[in-house]
Protein backbone atom coordinates (compact mmCIF):
# COMPACT_ATOMS: atom_id res chain seq x y z
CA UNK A 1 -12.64 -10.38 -22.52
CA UNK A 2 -14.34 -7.26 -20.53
CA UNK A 3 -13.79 -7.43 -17.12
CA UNK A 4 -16.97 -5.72 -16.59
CA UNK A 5 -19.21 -8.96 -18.53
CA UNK A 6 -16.88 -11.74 -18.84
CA UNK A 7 -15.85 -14.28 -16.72
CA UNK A 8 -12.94 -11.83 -15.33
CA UNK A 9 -15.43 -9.07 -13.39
CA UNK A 10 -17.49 -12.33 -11.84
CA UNK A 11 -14.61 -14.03 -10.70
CA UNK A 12 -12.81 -10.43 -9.30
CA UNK A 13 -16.57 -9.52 -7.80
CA UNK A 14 -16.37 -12.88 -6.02
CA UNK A 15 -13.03 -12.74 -4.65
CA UNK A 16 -13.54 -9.19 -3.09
CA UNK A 17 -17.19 -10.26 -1.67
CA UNK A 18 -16.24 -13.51 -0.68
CA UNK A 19 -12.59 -12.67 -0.18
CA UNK A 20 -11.69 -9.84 0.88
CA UNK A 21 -9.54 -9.33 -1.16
CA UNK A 22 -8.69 -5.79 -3.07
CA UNK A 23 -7.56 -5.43 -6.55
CA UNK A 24 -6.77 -1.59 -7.74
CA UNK A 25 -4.52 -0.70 -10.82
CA UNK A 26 -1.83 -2.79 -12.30
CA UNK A 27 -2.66 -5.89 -9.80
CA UNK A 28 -6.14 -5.90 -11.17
CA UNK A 29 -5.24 -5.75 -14.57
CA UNK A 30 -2.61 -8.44 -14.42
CA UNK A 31 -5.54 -10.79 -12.72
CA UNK A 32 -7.99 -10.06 -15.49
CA UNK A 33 -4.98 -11.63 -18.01
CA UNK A 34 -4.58 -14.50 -15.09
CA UNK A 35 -7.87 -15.27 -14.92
CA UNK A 36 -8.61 -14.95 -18.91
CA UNK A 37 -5.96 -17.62 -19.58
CA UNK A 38 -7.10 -19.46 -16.82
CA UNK A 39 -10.34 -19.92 -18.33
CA UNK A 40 -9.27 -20.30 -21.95
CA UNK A 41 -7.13 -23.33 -20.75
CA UNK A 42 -10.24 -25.19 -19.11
CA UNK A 43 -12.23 -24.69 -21.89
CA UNK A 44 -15.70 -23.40 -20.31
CA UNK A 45 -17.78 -20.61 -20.77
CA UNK A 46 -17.67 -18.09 -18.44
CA UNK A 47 -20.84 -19.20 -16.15
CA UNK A 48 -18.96 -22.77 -15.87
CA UNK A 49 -15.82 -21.37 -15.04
CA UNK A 50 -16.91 -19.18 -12.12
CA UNK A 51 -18.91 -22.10 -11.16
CA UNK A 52 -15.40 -24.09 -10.82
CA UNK A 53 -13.40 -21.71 -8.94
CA UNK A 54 -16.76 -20.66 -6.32
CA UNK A 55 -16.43 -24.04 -4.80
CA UNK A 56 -13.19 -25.66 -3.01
CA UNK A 57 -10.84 -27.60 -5.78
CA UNK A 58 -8.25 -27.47 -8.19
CA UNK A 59 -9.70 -24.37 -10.11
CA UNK A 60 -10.32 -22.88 -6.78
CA UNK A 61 -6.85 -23.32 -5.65
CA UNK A 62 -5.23 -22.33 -8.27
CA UNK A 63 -6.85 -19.20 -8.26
CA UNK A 64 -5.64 -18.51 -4.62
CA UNK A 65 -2.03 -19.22 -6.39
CA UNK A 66 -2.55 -16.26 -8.54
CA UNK A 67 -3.73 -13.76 -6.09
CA UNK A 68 -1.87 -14.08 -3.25
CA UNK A 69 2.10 -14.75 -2.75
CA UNK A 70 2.43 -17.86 -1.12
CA UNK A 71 6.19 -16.94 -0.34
CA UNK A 72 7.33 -17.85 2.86
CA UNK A 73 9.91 -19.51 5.03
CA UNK A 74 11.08 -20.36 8.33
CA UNK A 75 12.40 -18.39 10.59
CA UNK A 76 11.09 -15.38 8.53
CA UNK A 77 11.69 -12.17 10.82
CA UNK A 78 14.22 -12.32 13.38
CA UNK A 79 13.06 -9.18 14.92
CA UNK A 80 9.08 -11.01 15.79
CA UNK A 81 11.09 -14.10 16.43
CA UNK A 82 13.15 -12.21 19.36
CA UNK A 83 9.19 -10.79 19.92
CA UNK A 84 8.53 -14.39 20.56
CA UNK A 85 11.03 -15.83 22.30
CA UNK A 86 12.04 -12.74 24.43
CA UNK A 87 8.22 -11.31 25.64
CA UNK A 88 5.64 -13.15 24.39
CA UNK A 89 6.36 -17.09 25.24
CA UNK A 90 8.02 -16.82 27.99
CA UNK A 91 5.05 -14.52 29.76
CA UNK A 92 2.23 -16.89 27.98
CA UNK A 93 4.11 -19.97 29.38
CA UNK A 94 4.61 -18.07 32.96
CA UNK A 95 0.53 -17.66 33.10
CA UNK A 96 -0.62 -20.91 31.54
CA UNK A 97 0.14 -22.51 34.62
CA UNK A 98 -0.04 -26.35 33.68
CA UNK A 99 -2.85 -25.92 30.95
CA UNK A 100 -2.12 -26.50 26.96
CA UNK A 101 -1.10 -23.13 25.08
CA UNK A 102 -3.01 -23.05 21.71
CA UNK A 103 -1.17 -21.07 18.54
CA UNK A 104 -2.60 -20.35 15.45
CA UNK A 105 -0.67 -19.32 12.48
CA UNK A 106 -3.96 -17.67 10.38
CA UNK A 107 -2.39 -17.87 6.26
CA UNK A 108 0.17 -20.22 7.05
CA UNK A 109 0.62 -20.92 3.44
CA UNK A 110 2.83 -23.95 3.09
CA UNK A 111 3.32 -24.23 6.56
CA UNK A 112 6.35 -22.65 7.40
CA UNK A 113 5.44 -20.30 9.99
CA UNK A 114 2.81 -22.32 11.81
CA UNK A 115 6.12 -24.89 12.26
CA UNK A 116 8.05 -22.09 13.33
CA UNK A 117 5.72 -21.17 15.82
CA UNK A 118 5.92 -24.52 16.91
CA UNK A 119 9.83 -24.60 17.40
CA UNK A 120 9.72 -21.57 19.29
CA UNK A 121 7.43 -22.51 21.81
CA UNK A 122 9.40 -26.10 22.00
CA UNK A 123 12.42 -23.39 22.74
CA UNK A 124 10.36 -21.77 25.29
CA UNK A 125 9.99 -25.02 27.67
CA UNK A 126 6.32 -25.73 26.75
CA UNK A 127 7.70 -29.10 25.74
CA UNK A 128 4.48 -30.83 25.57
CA UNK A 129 1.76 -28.32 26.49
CA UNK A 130 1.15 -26.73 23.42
CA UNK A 131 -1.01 -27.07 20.23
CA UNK A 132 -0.67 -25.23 17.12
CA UNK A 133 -3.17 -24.99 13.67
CA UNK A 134 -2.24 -23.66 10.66
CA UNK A 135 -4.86 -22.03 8.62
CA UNK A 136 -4.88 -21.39 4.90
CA UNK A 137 -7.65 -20.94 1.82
CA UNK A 138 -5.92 -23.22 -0.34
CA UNK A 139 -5.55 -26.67 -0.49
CA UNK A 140 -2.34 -27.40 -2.37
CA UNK A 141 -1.05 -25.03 0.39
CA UNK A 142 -2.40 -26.90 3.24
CA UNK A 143 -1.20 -30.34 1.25
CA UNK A 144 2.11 -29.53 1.21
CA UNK A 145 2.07 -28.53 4.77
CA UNK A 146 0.44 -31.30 6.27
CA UNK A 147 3.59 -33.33 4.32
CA UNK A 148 5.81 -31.35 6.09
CA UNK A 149 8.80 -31.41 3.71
CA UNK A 150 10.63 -28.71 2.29
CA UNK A 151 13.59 -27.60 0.27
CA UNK A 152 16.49 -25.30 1.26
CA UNK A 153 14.89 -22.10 -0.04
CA UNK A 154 12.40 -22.37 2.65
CA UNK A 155 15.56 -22.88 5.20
CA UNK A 156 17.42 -19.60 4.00
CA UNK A 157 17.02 -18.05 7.11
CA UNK A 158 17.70 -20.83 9.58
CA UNK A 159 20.76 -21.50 11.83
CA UNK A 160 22.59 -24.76 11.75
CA UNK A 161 21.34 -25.15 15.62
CA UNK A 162 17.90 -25.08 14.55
CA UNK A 163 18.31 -27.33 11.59
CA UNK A 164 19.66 -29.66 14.19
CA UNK A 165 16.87 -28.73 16.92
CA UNK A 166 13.93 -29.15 14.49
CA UNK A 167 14.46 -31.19 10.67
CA UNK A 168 15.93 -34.27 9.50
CA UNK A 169 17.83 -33.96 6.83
CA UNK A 170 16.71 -36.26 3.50
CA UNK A 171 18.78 -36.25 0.34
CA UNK A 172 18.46 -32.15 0.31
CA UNK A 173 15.26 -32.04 1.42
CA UNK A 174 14.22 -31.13 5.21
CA UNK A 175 11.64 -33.08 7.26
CA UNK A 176 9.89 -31.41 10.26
CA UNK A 177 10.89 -33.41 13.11
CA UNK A 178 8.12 -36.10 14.57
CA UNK A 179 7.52 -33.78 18.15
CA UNK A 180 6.77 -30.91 15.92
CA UNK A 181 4.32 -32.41 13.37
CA UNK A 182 2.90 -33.86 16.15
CA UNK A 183 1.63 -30.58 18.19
CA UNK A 184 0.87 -29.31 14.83
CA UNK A 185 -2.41 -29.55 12.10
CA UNK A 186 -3.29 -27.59 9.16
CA UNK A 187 -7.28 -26.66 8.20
CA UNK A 188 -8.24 -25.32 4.94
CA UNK A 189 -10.32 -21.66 6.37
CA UNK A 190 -11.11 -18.75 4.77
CA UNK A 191 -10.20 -16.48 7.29
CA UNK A 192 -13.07 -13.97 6.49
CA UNK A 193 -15.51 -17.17 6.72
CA UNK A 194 -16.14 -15.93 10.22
CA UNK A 195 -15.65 -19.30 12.14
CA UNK A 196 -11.87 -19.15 13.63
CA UNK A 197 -10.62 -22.81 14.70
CA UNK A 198 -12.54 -23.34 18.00
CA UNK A 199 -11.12 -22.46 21.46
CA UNK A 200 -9.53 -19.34 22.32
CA UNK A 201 -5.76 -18.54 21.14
CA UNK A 202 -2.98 -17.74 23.44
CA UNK A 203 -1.30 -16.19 20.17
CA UNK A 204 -1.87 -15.97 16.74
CA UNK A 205 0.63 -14.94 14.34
CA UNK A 206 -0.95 -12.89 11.03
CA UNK A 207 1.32 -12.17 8.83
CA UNK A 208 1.60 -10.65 5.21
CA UNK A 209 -2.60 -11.64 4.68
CA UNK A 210 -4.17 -8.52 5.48
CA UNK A 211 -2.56 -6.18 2.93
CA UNK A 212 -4.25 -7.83 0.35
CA UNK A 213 -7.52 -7.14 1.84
CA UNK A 214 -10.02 -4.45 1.44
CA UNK A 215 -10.59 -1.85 4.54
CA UNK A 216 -13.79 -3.46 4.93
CA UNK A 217 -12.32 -6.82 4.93
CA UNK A 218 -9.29 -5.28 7.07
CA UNK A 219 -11.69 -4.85 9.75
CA UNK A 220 -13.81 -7.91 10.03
CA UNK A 221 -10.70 -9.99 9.98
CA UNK A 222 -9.61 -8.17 13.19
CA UNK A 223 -12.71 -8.85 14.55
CA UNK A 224 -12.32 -12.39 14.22
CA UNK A 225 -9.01 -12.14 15.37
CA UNK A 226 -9.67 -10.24 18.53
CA UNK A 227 -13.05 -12.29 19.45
CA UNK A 228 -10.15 -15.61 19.07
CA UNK A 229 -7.33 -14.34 21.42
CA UNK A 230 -7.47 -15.63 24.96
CA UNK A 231 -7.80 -12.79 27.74
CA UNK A 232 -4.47 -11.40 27.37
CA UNK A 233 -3.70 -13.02 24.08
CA UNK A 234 -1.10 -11.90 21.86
CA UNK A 235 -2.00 -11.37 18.11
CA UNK A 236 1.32 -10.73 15.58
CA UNK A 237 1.01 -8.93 12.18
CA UNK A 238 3.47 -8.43 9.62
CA UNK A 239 5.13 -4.48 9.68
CA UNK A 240 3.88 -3.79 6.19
CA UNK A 241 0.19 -5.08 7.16
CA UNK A 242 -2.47 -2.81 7.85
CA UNK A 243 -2.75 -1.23 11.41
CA UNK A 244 -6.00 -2.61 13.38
CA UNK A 245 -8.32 -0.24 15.23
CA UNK A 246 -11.26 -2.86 17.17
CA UNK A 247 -12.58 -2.78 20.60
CA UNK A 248 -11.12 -6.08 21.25
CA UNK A 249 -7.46 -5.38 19.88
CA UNK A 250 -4.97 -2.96 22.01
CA UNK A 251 -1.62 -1.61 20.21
CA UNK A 252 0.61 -2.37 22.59
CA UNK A 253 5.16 -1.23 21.56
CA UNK A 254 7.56 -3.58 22.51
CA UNK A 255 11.05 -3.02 21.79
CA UNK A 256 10.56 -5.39 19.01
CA UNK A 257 8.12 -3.76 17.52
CA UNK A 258 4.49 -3.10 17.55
CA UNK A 259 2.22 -5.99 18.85
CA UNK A 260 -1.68 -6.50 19.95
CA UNK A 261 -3.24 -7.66 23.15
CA UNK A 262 -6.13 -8.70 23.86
CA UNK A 263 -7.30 -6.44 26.74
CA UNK A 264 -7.75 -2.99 26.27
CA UNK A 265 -5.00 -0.64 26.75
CA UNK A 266 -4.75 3.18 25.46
CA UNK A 267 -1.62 4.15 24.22
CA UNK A 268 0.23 7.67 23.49
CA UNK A 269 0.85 6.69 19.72
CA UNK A 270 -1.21 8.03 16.92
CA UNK A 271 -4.32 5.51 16.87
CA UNK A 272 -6.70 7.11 14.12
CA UNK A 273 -5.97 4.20 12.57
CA UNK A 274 -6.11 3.45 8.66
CA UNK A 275 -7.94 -0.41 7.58
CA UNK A 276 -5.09 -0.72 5.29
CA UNK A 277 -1.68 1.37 4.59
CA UNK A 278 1.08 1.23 2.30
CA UNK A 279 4.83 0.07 2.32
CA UNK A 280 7.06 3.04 3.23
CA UNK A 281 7.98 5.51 -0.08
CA UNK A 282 5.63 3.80 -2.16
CA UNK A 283 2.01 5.31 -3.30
CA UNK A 284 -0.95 2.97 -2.81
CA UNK A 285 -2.84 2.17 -6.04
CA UNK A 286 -6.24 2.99 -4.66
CA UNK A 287 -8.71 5.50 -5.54
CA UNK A 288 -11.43 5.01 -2.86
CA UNK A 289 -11.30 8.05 -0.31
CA UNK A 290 -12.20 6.76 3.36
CA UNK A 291 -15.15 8.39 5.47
CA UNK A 292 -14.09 9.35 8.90
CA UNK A 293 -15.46 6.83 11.20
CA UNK A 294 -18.96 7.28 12.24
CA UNK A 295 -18.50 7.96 15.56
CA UNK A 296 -16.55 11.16 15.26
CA UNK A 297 -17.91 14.94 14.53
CA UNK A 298 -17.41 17.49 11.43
CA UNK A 299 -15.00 20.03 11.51
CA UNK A 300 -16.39 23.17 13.64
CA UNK A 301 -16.51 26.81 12.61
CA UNK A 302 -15.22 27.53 15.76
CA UNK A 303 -11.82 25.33 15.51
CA UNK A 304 -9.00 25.53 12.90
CA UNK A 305 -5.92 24.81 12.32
CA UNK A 306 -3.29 26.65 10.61
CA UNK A 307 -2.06 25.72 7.27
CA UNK A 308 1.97 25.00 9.09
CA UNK A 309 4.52 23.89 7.09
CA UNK A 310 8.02 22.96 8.57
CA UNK A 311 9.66 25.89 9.50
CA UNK A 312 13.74 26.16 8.83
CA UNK A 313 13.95 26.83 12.10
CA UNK A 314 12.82 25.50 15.31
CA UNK A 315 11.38 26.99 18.18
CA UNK A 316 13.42 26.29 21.65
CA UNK A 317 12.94 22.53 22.64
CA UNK A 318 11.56 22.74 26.30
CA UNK A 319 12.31 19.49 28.42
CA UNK A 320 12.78 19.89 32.18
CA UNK A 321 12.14 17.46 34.77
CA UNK A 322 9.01 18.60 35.89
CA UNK A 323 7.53 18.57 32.30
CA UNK A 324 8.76 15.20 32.06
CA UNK A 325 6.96 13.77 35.17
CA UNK A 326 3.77 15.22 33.95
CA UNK A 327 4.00 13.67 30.83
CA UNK A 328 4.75 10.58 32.56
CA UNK A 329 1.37 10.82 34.39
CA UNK A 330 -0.38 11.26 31.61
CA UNK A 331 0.73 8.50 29.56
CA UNK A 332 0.16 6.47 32.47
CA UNK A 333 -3.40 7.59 33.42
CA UNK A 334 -3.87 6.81 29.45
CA UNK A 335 -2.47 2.85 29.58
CA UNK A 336 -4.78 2.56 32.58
CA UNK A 337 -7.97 3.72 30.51
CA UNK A 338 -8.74 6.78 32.88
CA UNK A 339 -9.04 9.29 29.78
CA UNK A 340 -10.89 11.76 32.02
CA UNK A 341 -8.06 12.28 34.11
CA UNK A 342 -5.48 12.31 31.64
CA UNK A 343 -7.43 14.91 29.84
CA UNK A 344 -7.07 17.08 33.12
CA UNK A 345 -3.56 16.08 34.21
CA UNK A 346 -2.69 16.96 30.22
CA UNK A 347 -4.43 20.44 30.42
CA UNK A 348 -2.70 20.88 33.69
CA UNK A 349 0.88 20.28 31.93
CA UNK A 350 0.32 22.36 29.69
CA UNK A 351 -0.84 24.95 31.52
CA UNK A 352 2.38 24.84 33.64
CA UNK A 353 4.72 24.45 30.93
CA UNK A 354 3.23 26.24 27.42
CA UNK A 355 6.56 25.51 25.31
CA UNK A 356 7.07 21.88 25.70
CA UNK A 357 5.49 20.38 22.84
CA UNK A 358 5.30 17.02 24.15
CA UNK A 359 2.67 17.86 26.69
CA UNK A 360 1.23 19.37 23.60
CA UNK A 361 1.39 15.82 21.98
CA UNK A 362 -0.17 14.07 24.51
CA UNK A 363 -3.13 16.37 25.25
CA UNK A 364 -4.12 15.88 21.49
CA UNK A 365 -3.45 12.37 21.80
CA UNK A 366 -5.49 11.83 24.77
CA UNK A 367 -8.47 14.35 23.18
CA UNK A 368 -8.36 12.17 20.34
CA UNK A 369 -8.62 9.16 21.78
CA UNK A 370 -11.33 10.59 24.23
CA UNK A 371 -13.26 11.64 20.50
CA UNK A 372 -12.77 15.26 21.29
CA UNK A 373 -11.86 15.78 17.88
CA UNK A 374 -12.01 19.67 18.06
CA UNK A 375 -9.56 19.94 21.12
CA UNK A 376 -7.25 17.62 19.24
CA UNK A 377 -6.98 19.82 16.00
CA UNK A 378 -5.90 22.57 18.39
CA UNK A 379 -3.33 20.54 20.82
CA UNK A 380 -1.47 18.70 17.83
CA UNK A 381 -1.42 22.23 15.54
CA UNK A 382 0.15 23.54 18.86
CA UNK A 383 2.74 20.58 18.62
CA UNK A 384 3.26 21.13 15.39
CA UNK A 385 4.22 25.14 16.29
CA UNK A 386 6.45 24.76 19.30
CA UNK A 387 8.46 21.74 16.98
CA UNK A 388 8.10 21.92 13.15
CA UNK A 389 11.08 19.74 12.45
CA UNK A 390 9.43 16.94 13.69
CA UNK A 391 7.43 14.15 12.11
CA UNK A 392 4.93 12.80 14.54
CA UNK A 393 2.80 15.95 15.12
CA UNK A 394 1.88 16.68 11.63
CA UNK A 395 0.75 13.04 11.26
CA UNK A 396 -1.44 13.14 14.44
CA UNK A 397 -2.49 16.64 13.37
CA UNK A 398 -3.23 14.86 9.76
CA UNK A 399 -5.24 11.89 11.43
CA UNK A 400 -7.39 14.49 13.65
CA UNK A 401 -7.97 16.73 10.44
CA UNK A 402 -8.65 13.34 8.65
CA UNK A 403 -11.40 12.37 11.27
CA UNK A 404 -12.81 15.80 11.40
CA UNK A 405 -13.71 15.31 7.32
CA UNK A 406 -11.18 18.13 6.60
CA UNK A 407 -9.68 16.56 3.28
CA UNK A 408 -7.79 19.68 2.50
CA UNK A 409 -5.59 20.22 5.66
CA UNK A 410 -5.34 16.56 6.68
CA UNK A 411 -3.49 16.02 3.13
CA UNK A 412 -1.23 18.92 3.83
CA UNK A 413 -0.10 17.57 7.12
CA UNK A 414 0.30 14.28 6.06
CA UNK A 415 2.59 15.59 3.22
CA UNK A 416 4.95 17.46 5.65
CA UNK A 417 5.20 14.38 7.90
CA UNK A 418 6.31 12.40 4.26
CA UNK A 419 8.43 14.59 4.21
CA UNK A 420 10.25 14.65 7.43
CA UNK A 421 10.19 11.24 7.54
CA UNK A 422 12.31 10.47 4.44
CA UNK A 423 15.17 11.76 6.38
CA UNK A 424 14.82 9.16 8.75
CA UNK A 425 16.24 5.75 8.75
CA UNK A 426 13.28 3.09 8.32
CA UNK A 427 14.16 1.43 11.95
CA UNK A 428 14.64 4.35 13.93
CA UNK A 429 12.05 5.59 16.41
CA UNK A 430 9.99 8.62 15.56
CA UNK A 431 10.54 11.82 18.80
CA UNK A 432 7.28 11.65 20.64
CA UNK A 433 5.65 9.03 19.13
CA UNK A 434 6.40 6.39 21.74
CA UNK A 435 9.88 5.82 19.36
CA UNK A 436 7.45 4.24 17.07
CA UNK A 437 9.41 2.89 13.68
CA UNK A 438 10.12 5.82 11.01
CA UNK A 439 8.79 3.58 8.44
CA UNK A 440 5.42 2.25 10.27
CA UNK A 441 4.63 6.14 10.76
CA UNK A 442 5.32 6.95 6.90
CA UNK A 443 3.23 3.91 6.17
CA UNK A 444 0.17 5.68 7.73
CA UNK A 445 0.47 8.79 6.20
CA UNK A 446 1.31 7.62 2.92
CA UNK A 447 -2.02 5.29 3.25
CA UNK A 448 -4.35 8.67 4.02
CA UNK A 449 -3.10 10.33 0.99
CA UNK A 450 -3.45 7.65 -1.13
CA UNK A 451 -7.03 6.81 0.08
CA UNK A 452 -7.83 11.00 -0.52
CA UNK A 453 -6.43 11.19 -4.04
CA UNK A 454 -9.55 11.90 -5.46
CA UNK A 455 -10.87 14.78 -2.96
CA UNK A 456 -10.37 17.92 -3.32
């Protein structure tokens, strides 16, 4: 069956307008089979079929099955567990004062992570002042959650203490306990359908949903998210999931890993951000080349950068004290939203200390933040000069060249922070970048070359 008149390119048209969701290369042509069979089996003609699966039910849900991995389990990353338990609890529990602290696990799935969520902040000391809903499209999902049972694959990466702390054991299988269930409910949601659960989230955990979504879907889902975080809300996405660039979401490091908040906070790490990026070392299957946004200018006559690549040598690193404090100010002026005077102190550091390529750094980071797109090209090529071996200013340098619309010397920029980056660990912090993960920086770049395969 064509995908272009059959049943398979209505069904994949109303997924991605409906949806969200993206389907490029290989993925799309294993759901055409999926959905092909899918249809054979129940026996309709192709208007009947999308008919079935455009309304919630069986056919609906088990279309979900198909395109999306329900995989999931509790406990799943230690590292935004110790987020939790370590940052983000204990300061949401410290502020709530006596009031109920509402969680929302948006694609929960089968429920694992909403419970987890749960156990956590029972671990925290909210005892009974907290509420958490679990969101998912599909039904059988949200079935199997609201029983609450599971087997020991979804335990793999829980301690005996919190088997103890939070299931009863039953003939192999594991029971939430009753105080967790109870805090806890599941809605069938869309999360594109543009109605979060009502009231305002203290944190909502995100994980592994958005990378199957379109840039255009990318970014309404993080509106939604934002416009459902409490004033200082935390929201927690997956490391392989897209990076979010909305008014209402701030990028905020932790030394757990990135984060968002709810209020607005500027932040010394490249923030051009992509709607959707791939996983480290892996090219993204997707042809569509992305605009700069509309807020940002052309490239000028008058600016341009200079076709670097690394050099086998390095120039001199320049750190003394006084360079440091400057570049202390300015980061600071930055996370306090004053982008006027950082833009001064910046040209001021670098006035008084030419070689360091830090200040260098920050002035373009500050520029581009303040959309002075041309005066970033020139601080971050300046960067890139003074310290060729490293990674993070040919990827700011490639996200300024990116927003200016120059194709051409964003790729090449990109390419040598690939590059650089492939000789370090995935978990090691990135010089200058605010020790931002290796492989979260690769990600981005890797994401902008993919989306400008097809220019020249």
């Amino acid at each position: 069956m064509s995908p272009a008149g059959g049943a398979a390119g209505a069904v994949i048209d109303y997924l991605e307008s409906t949806m969200g969701l993206s389907f490029t290369g290989p993925r799309r042509e294993r759901l055409i089979s999926d959905i092909e069979e899918q249809q054979a089996a129940a026996g309709q003609a192709p208007e009947a079929f999308l008919a079935a699966v455009s309304r919630p039910g069986a056919a609906f849900d088990r279309l979900v099955a198909t395109v999306t991995v329900g995989e999931t389990y509790f406990f799943r990353d230690r590292v935004q567990c110790d987020l939790l338990r370590g940052l983000v609890l204990p300061e949401v529990l410290e502020s709530a004062a006596e009031r109920t602290v509402h969680l929302w696990s948006a694609g929960c799935a089968s429920g694992e992570e909403a419970f987890t969520l749960a156990a956590l902040a029972e671990e925290a000391g909210l005892d009974d002042r907290y509420a958490v809903v679990g969101s998912d499209a599909s039904r059988r999902a949200i079935d199997r959650a609201q029983r609450a049972v599971y087997g020991k694959w979804s335990m793999r990466s829980t301690t005996p203490s919190e088997l103890r702390a939070h299931f009863v054991e039953q003939e192999g299988r594991f029971r939430v306990e009753e105080g967790l269930r109870r805090h806890t409910r599941f809605l069938q949601r869309n999360l594109l359908d543009g109605a979060p659960p009502p009231g305002r989230f203290d944190v909502i955990l995100c994980r592994n949903l958005l990378i199957y979504l379109t840039p255009a879907a990318v970014q309404r889902a993080a509106d939604i998210l934002g416009s459902a975080l409490a004033p200082g809300g935390w929201l927690i996405t997956a490391a392989g999931d897209p990076l979010l660039d909305t008014p209402g979401l701030a990028l905020v490091r932790t030394r757990h890993g990135l984060a968002y908040r709810a209020r607005p906070r500027w932040t010394p790490t490249p923030v051009v951000a992509p709607r959707q990026h791939a996983t480290r070392r892996q090219q993204v299957a997707s042809p569509t080349n992305r605009r700069p946004p509309a807020t940002t200018t052309r490239p000028s006559s008058a600016v341009s950068t200079p076709a670097l690549e690394p050099a086998r040598s390095t120039a001199p690193q320049v750190t003394t004290d006084a360079a440091e404090r400057l570049a202390t100010q300015v980061r600071a002026l930055g996370d306090a939203g004053r982008l006027d005077e950082a833009r001064r102190a910046a040209a001021h550091a670098v006035l008084a200390h030419p070689l360091a390529a830090e200040l260098h750094y920050l002035s373009a980071v500050v520029d581009l933040a303040a959309g002075r797109l041309d005066d970033a090209a020139s601080a971050a090529a300046r960067a890139v000069y003074l310290r060729p071996d490293l990674p993070a200013p040919h990827v700011l340098l490639g996200q300024v060249e990116h927003a200016r619309g120059a194709t051409a010397r964003a790729r090449r920029s990109f390419r040598n922070g690939v590059r650089l980056l492939a000789a370090v660990p995935d978990d090691a912090g990135v010089e200058l970048a605010g020790d931002l993960p290796a492989a979260h920086l690769a990600a981005v770049a890797q994401h902008y070359l993919a989306g400008s395969a097809s220019s020249p």
